[in-house]
PDB file of N, CA and C in Angstrom:
ATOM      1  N   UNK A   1      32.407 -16.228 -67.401  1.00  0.00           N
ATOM      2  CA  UNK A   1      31.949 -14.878 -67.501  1.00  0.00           C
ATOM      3  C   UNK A   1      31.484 -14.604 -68.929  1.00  0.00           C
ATOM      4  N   UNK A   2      30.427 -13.909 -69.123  1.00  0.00           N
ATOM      5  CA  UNK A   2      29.673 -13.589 -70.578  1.00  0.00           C
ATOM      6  C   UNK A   2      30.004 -12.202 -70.956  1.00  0.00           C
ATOM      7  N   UNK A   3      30.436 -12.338 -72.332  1.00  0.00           N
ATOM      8  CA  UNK A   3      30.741 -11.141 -72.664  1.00  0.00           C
ATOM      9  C   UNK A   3      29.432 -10.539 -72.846  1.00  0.00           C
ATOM     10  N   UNK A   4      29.960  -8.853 -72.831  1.00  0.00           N
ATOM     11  CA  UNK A   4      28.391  -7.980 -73.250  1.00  0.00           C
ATOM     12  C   UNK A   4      28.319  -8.084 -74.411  1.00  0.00           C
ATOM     13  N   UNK A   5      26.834  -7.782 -74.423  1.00  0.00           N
ATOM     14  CA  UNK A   5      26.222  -7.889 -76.315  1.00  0.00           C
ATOM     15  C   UNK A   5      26.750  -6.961 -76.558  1.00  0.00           C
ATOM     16  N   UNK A   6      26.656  -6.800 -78.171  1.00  0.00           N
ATOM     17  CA  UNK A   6      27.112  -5.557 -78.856  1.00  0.00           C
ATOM     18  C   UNK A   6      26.144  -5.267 -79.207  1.00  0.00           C
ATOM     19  N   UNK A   7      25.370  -3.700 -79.280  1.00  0.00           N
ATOM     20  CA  UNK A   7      24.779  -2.949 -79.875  1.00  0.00           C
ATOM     21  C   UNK A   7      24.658  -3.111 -81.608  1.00  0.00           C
ATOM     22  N   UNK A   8      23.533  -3.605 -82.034  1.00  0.00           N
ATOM     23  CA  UNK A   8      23.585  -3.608 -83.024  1.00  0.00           C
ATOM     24  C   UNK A   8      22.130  -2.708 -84.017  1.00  0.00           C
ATOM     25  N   UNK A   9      22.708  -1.988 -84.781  1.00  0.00           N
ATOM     26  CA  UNK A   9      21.879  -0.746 -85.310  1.00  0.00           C
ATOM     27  C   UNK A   9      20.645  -1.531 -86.034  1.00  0.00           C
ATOM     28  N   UNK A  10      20.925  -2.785 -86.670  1.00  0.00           N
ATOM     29  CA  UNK A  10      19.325  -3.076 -86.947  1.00  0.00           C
ATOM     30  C   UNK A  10      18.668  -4.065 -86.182  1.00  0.00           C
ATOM     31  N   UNK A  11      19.262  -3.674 -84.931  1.00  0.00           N
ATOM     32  CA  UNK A  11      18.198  -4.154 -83.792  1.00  0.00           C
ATOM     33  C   UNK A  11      16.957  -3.158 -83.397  1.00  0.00           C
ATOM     34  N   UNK A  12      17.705  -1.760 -83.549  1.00  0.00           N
ATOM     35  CA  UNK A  12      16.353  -0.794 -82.989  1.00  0.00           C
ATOM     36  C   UNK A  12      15.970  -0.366 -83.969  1.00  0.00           C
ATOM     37  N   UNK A  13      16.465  -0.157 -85.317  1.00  0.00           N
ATOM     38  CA  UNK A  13      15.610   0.498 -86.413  1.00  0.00           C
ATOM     39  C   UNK A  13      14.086  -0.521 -87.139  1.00  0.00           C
ATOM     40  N   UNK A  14      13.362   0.364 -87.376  1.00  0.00           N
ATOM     41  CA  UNK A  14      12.292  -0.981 -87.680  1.00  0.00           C
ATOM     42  C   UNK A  14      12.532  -1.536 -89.240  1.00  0.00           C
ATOM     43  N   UNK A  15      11.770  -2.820 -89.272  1.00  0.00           N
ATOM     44  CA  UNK A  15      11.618  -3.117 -90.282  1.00  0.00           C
ATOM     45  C   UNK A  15      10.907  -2.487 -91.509  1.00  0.00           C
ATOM     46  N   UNK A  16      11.464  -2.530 -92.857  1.00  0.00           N
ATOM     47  CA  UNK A  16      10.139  -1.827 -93.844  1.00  0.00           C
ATOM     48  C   UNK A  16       8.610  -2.558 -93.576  1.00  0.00           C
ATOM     49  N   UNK A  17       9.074  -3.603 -93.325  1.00  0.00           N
ATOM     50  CA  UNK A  17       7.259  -4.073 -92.799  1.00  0.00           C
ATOM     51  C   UNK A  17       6.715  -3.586 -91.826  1.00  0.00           C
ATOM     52  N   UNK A  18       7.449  -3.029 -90.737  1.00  0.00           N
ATOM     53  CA  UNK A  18       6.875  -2.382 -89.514  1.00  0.00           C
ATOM     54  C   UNK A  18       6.065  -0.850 -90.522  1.00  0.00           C
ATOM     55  N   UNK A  19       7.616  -0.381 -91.089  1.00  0.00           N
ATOM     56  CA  UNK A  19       7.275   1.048 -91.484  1.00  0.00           C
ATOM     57  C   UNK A  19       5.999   1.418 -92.360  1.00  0.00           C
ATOM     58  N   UNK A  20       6.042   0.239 -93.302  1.00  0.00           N
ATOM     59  CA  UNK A  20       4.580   0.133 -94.293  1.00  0.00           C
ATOM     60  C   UNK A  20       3.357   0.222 -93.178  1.00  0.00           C
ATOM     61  N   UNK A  21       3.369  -0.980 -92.501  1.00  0.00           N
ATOM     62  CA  UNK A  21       1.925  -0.822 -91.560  1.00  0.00           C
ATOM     63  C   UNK A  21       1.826   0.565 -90.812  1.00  0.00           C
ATOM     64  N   UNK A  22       3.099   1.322 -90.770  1.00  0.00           N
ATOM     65  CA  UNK A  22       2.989   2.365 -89.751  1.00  0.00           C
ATOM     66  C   UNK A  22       1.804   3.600 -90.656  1.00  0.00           C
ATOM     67  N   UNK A  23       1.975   3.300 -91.828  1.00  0.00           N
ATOM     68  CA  UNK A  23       1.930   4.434 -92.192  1.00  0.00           C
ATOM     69  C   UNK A  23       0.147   4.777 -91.938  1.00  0.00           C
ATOM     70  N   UNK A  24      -0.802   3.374 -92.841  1.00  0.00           N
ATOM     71  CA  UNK A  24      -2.368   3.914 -92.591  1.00  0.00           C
ATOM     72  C   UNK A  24      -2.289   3.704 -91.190  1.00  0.00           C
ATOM     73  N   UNK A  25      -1.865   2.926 -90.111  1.00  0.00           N
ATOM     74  CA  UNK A  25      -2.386   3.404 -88.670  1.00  0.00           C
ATOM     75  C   UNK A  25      -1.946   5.306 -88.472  1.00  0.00           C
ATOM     76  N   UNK A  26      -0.667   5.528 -88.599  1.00  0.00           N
ATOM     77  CA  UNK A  26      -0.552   6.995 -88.547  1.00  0.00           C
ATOM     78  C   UNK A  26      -1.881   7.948 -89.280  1.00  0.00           C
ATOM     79  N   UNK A  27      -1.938   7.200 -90.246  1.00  0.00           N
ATOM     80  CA  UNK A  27      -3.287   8.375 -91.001  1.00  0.00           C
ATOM     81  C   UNK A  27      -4.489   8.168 -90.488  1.00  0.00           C
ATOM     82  N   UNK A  28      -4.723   6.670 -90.016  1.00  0.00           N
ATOM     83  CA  UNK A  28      -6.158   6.579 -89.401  1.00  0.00           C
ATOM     84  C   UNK A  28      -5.877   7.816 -88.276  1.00  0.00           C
ATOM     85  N   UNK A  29      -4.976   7.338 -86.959  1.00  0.00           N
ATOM     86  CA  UNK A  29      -4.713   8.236 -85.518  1.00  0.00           C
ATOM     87  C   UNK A  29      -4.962   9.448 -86.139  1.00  0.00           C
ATOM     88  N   UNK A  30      -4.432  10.287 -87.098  1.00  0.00           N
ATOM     89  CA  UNK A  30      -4.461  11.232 -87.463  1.00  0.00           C
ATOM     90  C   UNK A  30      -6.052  11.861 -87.383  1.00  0.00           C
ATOM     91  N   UNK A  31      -6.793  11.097 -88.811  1.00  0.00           N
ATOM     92  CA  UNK A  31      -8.391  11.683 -88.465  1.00  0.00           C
ATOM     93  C   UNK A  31      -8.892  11.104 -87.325  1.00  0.00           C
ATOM     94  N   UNK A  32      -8.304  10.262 -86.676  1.00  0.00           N
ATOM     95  CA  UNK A  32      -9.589   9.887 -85.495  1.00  0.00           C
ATOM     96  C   UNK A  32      -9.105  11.288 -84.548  1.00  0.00           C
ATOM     97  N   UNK A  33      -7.928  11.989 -84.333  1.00  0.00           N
ATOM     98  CA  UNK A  33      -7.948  13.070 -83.598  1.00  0.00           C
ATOM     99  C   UNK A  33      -7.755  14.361 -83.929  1.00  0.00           C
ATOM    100  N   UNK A  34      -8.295  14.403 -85.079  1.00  0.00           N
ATOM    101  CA  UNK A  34      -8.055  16.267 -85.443  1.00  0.00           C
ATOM    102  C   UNK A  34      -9.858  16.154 -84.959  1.00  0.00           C
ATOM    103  N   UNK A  35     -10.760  15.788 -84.961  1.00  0.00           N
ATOM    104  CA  UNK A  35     -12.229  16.072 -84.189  1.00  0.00           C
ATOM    105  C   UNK A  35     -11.949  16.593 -82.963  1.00  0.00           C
ATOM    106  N   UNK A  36     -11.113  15.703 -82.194  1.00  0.00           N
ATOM    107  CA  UNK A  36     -11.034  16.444 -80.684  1.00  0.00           C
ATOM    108  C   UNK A  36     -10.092  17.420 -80.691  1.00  0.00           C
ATOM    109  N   UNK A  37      -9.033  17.908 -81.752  1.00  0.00           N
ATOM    110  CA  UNK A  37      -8.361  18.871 -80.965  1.00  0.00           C
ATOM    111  C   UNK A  37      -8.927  19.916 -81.966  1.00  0.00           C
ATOM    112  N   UNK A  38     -10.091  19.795 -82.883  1.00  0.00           N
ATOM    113  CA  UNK A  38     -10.734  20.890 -83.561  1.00  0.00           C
ATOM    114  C   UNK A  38     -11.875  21.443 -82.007  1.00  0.00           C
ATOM    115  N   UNK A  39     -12.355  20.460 -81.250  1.00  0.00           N
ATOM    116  CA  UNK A  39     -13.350  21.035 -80.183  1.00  0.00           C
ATOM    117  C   UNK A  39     -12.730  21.649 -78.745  1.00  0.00           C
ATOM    118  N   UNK A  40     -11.362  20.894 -78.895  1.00  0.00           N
ATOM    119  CA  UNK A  40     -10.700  21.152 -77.855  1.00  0.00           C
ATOM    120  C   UNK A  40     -10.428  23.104 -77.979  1.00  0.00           C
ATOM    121  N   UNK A  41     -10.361  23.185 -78.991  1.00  0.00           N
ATOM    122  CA  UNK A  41      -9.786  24.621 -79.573  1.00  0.00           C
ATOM    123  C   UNK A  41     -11.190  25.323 -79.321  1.00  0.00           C
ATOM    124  N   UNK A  42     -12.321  25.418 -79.875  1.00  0.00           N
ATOM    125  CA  UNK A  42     -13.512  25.715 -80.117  1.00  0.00           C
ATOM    126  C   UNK A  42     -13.783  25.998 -78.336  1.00  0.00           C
ATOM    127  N   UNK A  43     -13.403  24.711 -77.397  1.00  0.00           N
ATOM    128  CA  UNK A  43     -14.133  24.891 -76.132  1.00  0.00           C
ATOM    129  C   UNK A  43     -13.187  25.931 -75.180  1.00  0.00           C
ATOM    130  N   UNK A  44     -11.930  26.129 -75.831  1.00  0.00           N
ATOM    131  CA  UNK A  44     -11.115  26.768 -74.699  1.00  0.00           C
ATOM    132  C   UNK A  44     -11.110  28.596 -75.465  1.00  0.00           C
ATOM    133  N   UNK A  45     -11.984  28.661 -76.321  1.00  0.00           N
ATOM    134  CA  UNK A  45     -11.482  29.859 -77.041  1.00  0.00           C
ATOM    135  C   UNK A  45     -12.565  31.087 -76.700  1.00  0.00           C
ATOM    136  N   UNK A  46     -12.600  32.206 -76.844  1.00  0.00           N
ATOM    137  CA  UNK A  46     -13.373  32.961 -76.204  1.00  0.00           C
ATOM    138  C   UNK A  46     -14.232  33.340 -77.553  1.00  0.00           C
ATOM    139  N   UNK A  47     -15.425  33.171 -77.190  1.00  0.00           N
ATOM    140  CA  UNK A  47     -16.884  33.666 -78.393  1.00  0.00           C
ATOM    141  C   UNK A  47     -16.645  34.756 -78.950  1.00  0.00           C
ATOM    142  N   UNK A  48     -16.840  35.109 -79.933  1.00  0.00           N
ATOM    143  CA  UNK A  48     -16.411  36.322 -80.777  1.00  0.00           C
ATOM    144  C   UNK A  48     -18.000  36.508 -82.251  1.00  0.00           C
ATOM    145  N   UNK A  49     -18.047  37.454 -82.766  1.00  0.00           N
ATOM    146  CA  UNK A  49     -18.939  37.370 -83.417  1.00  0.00           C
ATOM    147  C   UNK A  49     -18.029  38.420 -84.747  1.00  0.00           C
ATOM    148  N   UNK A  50     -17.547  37.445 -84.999  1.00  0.00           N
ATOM    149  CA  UNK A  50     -16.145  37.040 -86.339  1.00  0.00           C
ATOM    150  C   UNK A  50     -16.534  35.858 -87.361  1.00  0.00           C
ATOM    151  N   UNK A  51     -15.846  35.870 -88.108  1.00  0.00           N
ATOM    152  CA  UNK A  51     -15.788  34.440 -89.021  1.00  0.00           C
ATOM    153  C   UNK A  51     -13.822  34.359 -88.607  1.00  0.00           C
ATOM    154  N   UNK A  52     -13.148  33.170 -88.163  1.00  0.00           N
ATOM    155  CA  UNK A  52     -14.278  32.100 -86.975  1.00  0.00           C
ATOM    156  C   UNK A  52     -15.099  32.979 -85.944  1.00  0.00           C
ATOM    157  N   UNK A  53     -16.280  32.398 -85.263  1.00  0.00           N
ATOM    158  CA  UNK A  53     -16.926  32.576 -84.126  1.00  0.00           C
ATOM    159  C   UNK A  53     -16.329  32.179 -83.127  1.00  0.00           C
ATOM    160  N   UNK A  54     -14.673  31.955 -82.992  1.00  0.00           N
ATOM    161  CA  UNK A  54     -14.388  31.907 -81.428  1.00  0.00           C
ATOM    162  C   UNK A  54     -12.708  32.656 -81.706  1.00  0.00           C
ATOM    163  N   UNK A  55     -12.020  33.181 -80.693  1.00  0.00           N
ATOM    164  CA  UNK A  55     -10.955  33.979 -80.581  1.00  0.00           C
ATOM    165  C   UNK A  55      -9.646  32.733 -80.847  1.00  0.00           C
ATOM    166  N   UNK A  56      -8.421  32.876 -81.216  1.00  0.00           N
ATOM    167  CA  UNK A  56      -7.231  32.404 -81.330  1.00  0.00           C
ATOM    168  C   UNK A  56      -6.597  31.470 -80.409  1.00  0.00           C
ATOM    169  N   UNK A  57      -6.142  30.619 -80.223  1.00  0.00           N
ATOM    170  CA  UNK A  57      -5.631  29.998 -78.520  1.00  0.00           C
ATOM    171  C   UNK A  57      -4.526  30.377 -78.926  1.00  0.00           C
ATOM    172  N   UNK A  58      -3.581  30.521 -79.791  1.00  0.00           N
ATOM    173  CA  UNK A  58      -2.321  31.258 -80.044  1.00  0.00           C
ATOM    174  C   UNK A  58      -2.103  32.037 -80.388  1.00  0.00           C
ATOM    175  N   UNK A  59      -1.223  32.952 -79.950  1.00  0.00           N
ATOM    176  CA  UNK A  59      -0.766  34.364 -80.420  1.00  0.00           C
ATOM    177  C   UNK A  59       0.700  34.442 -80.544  1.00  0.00           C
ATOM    178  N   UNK A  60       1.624  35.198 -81.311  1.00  0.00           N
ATOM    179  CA  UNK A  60       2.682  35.579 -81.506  1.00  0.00           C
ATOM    180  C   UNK A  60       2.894  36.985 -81.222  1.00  0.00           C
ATOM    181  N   UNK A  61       3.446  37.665 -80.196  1.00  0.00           N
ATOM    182  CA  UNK A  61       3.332  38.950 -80.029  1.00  0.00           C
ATOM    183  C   UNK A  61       4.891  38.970 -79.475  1.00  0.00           C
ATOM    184  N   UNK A  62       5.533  39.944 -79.871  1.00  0.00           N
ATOM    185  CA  UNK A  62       6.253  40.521 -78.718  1.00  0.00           C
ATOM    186  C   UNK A  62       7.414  39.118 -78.959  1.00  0.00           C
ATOM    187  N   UNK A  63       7.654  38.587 -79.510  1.00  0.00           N
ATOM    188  CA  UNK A  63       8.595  37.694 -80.098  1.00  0.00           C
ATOM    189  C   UNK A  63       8.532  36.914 -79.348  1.00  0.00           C
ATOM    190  N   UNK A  64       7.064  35.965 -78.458  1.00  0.00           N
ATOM    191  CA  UNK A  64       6.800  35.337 -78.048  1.00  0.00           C
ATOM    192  C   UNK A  64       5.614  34.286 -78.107  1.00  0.00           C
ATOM    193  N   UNK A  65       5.848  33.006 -78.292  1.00  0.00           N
ATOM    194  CA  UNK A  65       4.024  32.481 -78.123  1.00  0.00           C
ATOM    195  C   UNK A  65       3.806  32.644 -77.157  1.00  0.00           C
ATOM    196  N   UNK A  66       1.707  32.696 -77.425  1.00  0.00           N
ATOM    197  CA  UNK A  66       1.328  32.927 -75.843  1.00  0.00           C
ATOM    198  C   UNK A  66      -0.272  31.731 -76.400  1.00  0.00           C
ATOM    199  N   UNK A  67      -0.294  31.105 -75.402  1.00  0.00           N
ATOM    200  CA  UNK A  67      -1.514  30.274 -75.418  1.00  0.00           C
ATOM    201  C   UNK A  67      -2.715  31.077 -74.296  1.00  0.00           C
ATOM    202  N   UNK A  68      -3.755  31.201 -74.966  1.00  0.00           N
ATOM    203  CA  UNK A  68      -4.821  31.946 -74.060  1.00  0.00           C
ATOM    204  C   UNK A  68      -6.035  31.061 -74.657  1.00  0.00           C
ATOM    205  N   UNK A  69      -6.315  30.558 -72.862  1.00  0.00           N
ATOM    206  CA  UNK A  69      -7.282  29.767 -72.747  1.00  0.00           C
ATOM    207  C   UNK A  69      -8.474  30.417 -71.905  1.00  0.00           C
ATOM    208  N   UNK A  70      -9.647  30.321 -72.591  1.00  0.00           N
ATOM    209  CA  UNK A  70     -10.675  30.605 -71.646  1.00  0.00           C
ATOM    210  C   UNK A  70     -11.398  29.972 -70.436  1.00  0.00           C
ATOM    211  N   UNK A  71     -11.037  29.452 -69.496  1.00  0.00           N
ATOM    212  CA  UNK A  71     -11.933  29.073 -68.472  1.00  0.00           C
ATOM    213  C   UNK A  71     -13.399  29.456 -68.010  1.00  0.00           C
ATOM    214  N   UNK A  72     -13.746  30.749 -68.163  1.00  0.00           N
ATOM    215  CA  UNK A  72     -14.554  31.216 -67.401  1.00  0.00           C
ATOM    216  C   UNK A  72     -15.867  30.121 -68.128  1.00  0.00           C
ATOM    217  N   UNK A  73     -16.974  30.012 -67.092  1.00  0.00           N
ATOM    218  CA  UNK A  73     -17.835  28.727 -67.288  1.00  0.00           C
ATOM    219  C   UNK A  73     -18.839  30.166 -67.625  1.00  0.00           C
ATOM    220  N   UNK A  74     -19.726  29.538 -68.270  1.00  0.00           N
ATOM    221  CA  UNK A  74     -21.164  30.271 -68.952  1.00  0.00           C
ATOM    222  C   UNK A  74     -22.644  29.915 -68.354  1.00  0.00           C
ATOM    223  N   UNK A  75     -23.413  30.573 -68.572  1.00  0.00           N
ATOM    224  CA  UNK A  75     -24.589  30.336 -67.668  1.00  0.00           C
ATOM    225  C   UNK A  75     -25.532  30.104 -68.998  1.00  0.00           C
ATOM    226  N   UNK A  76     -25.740  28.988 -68.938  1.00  0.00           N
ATOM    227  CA  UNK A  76     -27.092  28.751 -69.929  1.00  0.00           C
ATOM    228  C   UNK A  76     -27.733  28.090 -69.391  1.00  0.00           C
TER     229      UNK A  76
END
């Protein structure tokens, strides 16, 4: 009969070599997706003729967030 392994803590923590490489992939991921969640924001937000030119997707009111997304499709 085999005993069970023991849990050992620098089995799951990473290496500093993992952590070094982590870091420019984290910063690349980073700019490769603030583009889409800058359009993602832009496409769900309602047109306004403000500086920005489109309405908030978040609000704090009432000691609550509220996400407001626009669906309605446009006719051009």
């Amino acid at each position: 009969m085999k005993k069970p392994a023991k849990l050992n803590i620098w089995s799951v923590v990473p290496t500093p070599k993992c952590l070094l490489l982590a870091v420019p992939y984290g910063w690349l991921l980073l700019f490769f997706l603030l583009p889409f969640l800058i359009v993602f924001k832009i496409s769900f937000a309602e047109a306004q003729i403000s500086i920005p030119p489109y309405s908030e997707l978040l609000s704090y009111a009432e000691q609550q967030l509220q996400l407001l997304l626009n669906v309605a499709t446009t006719n051009t």
